[in-house]
N, C-alpha and C. Protein backbone atom coordinates (compact mmCIF):
# COMPACT_ATOMS: atom_id res chain seq x y z
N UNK A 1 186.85 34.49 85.80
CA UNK A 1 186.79 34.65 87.23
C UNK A 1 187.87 33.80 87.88
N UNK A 2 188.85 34.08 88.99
CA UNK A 2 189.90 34.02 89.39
C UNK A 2 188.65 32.85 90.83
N UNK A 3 188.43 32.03 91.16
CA UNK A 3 187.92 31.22 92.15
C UNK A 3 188.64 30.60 93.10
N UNK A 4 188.53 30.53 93.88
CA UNK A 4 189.17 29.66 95.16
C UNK A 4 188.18 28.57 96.07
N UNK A 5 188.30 27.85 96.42
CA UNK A 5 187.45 26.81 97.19
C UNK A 5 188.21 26.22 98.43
N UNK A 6 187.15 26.27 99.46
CA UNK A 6 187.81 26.46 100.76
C UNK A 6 186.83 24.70 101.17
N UNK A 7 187.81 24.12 102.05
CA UNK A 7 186.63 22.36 102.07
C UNK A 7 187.16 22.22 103.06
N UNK A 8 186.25 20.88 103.93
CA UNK A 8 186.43 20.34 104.82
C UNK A 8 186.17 19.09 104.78
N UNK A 9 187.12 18.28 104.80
CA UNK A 9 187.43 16.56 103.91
C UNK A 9 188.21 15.85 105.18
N UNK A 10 187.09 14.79 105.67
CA UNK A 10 187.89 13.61 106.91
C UNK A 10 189.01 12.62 105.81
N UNK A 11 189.45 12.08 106.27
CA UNK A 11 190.17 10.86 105.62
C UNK A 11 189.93 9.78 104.85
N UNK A 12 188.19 9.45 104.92
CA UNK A 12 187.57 8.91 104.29
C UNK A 12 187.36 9.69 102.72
N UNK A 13 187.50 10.79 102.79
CA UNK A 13 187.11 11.42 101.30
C UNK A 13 188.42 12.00 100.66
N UNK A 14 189.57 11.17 101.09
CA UNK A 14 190.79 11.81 100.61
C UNK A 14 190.95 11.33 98.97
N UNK A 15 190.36 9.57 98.72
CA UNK A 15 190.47 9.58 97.43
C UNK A 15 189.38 10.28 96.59
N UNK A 16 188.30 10.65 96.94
CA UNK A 16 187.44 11.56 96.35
C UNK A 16 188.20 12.53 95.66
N UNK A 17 188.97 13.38 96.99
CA UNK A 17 189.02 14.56 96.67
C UNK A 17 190.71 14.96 95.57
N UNK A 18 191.95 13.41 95.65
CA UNK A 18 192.48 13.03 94.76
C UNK A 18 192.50 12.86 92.96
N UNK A 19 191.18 12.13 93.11
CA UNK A 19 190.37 11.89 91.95
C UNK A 19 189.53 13.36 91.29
N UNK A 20 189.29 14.41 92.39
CA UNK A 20 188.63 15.13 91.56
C UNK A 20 189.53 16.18 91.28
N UNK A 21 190.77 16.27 91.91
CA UNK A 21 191.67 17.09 91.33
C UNK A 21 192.30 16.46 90.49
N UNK A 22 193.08 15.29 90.18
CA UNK A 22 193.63 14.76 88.91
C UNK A 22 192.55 14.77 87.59
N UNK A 23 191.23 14.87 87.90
CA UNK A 23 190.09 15.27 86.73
C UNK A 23 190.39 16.38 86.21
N UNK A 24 190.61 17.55 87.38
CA UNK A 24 190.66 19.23 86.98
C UNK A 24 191.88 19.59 86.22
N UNK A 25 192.96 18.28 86.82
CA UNK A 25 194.06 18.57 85.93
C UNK A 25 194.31 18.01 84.84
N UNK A 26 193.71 16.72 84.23
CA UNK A 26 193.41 16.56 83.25
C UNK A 26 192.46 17.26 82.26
N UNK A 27 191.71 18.00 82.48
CA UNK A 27 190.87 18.83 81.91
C UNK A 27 191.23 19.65 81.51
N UNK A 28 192.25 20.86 82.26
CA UNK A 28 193.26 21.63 82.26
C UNK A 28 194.10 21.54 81.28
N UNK A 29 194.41 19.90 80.95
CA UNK A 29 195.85 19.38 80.52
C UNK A 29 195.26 19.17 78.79
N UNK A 30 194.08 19.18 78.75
CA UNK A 30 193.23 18.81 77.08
C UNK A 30 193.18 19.75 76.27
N UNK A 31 192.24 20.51 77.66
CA UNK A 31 191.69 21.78 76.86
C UNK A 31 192.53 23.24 77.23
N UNK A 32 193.73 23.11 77.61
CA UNK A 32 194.82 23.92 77.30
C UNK A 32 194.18 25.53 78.54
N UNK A 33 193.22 25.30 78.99
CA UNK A 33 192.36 26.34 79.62
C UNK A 33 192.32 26.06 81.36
N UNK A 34 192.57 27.47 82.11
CA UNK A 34 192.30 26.74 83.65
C UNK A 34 191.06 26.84 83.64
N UNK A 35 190.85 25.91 84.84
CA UNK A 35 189.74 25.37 85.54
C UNK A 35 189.57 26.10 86.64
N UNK A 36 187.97 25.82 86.88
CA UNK A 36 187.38 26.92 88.27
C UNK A 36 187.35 25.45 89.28
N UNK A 37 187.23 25.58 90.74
CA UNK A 37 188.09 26.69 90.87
C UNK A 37 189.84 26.74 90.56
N UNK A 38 189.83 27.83 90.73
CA UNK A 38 191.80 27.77 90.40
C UNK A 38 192.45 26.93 91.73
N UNK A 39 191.74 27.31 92.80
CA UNK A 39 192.76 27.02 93.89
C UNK A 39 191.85 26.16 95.00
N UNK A 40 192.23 25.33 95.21
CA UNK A 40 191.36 24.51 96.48
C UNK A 40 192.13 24.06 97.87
N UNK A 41 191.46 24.20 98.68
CA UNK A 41 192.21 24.69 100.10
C UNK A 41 191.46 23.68 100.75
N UNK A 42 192.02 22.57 101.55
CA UNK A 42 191.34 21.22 102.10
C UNK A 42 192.05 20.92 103.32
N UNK A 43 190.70 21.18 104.32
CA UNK A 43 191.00 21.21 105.34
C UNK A 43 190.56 19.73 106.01
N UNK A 44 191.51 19.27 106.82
CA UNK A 44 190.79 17.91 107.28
C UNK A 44 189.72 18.20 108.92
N UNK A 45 189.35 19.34 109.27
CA UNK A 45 188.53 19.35 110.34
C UNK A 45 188.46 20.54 110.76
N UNK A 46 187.12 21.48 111.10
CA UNK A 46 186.76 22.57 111.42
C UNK A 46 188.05 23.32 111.90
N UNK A 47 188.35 22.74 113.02
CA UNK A 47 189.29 23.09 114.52
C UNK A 47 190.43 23.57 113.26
N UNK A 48 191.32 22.84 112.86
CA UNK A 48 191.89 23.09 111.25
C UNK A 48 191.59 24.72 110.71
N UNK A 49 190.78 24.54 110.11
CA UNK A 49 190.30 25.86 109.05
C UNK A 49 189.99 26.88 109.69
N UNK A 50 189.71 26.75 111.47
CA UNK A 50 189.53 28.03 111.84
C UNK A 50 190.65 28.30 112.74
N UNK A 51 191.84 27.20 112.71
CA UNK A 51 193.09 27.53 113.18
C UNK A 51 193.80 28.75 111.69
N UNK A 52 193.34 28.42 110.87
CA UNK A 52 193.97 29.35 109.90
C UNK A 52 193.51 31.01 109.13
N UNK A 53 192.01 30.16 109.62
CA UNK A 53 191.28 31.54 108.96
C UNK A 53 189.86 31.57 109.79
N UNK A 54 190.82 32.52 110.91
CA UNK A 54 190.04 33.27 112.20
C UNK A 54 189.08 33.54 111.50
N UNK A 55 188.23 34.35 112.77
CA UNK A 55 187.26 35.57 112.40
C UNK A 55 187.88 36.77 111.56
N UNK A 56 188.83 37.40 112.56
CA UNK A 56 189.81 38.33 112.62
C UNK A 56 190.35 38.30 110.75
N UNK A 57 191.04 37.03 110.46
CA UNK A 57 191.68 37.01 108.99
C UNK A 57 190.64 36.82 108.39
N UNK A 58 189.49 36.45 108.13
CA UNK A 58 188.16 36.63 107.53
C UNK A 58 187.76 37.43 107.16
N UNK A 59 187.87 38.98 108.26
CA UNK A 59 187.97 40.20 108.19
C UNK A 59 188.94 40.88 107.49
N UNK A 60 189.79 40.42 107.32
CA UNK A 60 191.00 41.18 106.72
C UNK A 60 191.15 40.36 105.10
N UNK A 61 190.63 39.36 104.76
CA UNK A 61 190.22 38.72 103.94
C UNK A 61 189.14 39.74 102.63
N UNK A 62 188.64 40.21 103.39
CA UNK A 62 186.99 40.50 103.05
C UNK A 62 187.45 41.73 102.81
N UNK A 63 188.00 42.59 103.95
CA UNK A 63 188.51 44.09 103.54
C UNK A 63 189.22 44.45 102.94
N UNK A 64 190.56 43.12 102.45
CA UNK A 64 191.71 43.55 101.25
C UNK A 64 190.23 43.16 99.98
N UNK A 65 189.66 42.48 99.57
CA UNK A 65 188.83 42.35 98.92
C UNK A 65 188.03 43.74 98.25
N UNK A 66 187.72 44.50 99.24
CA UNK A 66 186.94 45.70 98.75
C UNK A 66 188.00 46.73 98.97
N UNK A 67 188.95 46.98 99.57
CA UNK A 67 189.51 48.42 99.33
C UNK A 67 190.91 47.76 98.27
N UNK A 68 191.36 47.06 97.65
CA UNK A 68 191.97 46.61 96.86
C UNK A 68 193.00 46.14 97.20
N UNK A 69 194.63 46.11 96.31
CA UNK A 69 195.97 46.44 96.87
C UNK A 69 196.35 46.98 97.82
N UNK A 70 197.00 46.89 98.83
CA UNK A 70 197.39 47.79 100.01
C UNK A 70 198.65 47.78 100.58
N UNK A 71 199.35 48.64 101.46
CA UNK A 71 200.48 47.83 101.77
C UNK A 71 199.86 47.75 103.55
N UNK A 72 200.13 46.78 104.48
CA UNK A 72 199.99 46.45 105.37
C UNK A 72 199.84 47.65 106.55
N UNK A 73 200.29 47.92 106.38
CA UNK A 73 199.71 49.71 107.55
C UNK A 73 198.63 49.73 106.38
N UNK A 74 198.45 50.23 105.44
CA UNK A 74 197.11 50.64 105.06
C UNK A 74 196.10 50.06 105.60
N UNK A 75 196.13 48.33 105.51
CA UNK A 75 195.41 47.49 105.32
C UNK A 75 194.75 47.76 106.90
N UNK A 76 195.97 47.86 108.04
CA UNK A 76 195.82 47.69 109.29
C UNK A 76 194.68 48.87 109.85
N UNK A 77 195.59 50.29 108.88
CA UNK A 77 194.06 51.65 109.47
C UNK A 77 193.37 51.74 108.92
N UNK A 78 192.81 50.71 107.87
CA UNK A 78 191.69 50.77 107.56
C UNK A 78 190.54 49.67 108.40
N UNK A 79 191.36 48.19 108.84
CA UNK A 79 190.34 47.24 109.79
C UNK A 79 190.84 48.09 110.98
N UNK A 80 191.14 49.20 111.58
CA UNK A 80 191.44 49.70 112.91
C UNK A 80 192.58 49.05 113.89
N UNK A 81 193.20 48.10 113.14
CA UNK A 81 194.24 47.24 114.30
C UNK A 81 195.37 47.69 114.46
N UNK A 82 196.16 46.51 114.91
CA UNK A 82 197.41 47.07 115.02
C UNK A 82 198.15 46.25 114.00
N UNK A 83 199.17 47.36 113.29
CA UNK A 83 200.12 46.68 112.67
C UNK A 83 200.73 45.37 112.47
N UNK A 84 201.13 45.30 113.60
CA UNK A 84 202.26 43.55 114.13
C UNK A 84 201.00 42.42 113.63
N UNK A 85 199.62 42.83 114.55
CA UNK A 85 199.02 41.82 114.41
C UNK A 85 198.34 41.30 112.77
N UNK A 86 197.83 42.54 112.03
CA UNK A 86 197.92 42.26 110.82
C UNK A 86 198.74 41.97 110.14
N UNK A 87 200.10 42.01 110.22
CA UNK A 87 201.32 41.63 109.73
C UNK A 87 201.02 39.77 109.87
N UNK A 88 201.05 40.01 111.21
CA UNK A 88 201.32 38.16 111.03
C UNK A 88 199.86 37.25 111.11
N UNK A 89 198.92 38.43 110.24
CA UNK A 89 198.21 37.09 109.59
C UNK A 89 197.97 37.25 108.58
N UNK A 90 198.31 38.13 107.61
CA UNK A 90 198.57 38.24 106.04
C UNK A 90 199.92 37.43 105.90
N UNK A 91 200.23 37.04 107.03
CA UNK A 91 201.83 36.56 106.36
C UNK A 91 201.23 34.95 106.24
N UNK A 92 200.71 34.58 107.47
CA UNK A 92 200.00 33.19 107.82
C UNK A 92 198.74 32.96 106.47
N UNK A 93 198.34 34.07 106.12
CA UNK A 93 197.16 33.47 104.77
C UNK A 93 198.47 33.65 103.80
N UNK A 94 199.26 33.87 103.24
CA UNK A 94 200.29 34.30 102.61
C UNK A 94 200.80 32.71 102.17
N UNK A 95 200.52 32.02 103.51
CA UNK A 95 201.52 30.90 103.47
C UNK A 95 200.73 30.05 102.70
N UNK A 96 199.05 30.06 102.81
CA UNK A 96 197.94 29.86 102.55
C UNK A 96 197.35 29.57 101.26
N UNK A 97 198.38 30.78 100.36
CA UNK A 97 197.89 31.33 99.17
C UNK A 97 196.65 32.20 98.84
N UNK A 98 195.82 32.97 100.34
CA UNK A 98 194.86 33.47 99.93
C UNK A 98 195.29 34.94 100.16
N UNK A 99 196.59 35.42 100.70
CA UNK A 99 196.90 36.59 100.17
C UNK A 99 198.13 36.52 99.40
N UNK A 100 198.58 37.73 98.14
CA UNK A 100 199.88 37.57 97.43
C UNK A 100 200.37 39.21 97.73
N UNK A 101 201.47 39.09 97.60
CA UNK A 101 201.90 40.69 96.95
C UNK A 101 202.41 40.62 95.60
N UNK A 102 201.80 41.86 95.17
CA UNK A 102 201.96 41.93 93.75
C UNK A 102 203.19 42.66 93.35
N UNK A 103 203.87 43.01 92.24
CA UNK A 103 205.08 43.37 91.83
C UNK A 103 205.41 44.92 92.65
N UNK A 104 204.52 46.01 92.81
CA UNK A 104 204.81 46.65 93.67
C UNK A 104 204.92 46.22 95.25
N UNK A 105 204.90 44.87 95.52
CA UNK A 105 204.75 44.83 97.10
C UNK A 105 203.74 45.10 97.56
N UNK A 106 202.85 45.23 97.22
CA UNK A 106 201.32 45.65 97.77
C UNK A 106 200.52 44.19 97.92
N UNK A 107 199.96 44.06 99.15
CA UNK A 107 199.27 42.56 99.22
C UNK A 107 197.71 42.63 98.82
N UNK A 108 197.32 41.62 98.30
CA UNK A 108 196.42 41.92 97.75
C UNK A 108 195.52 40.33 97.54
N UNK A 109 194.28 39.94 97.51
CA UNK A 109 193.54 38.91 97.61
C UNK A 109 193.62 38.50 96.10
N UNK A 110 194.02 37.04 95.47
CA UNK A 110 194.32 36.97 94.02
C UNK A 110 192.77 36.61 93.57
N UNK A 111 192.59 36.08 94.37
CA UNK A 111 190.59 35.26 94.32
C UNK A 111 189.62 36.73 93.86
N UNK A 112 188.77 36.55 92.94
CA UNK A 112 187.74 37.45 92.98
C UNK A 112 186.40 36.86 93.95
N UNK A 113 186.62 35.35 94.09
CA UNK A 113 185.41 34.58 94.50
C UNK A 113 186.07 33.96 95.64
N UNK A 114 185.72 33.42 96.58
CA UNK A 114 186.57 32.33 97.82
C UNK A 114 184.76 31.62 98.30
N UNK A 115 184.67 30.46 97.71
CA UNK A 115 183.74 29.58 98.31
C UNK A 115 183.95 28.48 99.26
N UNK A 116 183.19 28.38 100.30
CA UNK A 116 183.91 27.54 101.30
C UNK A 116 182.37 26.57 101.38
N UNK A 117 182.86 25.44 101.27
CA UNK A 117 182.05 23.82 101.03
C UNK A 117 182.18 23.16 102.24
N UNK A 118 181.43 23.31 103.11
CA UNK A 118 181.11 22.01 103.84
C UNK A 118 179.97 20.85 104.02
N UNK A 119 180.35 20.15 104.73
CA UNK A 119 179.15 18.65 104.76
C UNK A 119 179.18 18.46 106.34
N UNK A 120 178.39 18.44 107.39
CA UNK A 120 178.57 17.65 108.26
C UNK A 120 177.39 16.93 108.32
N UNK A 121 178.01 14.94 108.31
CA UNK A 121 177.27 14.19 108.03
C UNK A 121 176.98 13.43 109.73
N UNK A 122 175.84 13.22 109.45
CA UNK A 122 176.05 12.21 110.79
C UNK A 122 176.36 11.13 111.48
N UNK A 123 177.15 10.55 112.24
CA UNK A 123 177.41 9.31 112.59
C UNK A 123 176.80 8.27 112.04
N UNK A 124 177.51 6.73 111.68
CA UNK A 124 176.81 5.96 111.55
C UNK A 124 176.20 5.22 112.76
N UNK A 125 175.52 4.90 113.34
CA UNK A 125 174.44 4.18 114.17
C UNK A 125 175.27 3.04 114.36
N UNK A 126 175.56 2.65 115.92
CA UNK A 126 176.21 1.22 115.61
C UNK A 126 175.47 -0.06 115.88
């Protein structure tokens, strides 16, 4: 399974989240095998992650997902939009790594899985 992991990490959990990727890549680095997930996407604050991945690209996320490969007009009459605007946010998840085009040029979601991890903890009491 091809996995992706989507997080939301303040500054306080930056060596956490350091430490648990130099683990994945040591693990990686032993046992000669990738690790799940493949790809982890760390966002430092809501406002963040939904600057990148609207509703809208969520949707278009979800729909390259089930109708497969596409090329971008496809993609567009099939969520009903307009062209331009699907253009420039497959290009913006593109930048992302959660869409690719594949050797025909067809864009396409590489993730079979995309899990998104959050925590919101509460203030400490002063």
């Amino acid at each position: 399974m091809n996995k992706a992991l989507i997080q939301i990490r303040k500054d306080d959990d930056e060596l956490a989240a350091i430490a648990d990727m130099g683990k994945r890549f040591v693990d990686a680095w032993k046992t000669g095998t990738r690790q799940e997930p493949v790809s982890v996407l760390t966002f430092s604050s809501p406002a963040q992650l939904f600057s990148v991945i609207s509703p809208k690209r969520w949707e278009l996320i979800e729909q390259l997902q089930k109708i497969g490969p596409s090329t971008i007009r496809g993609l567009a009459r099939s969520l009903e939009r307009d062209v331009k605007r699907v253009h420039e946010d497959v290009s913006s998840l593109m930048e992302w790594g959660l869409v690719e085009k594949n050797e025909s040029e067809l864009i396409f979601v590489p993730f079979d899985e995309i899990e998104a991890d959050f925590v919101l903890k509460a203030s400490k009491a002063a």
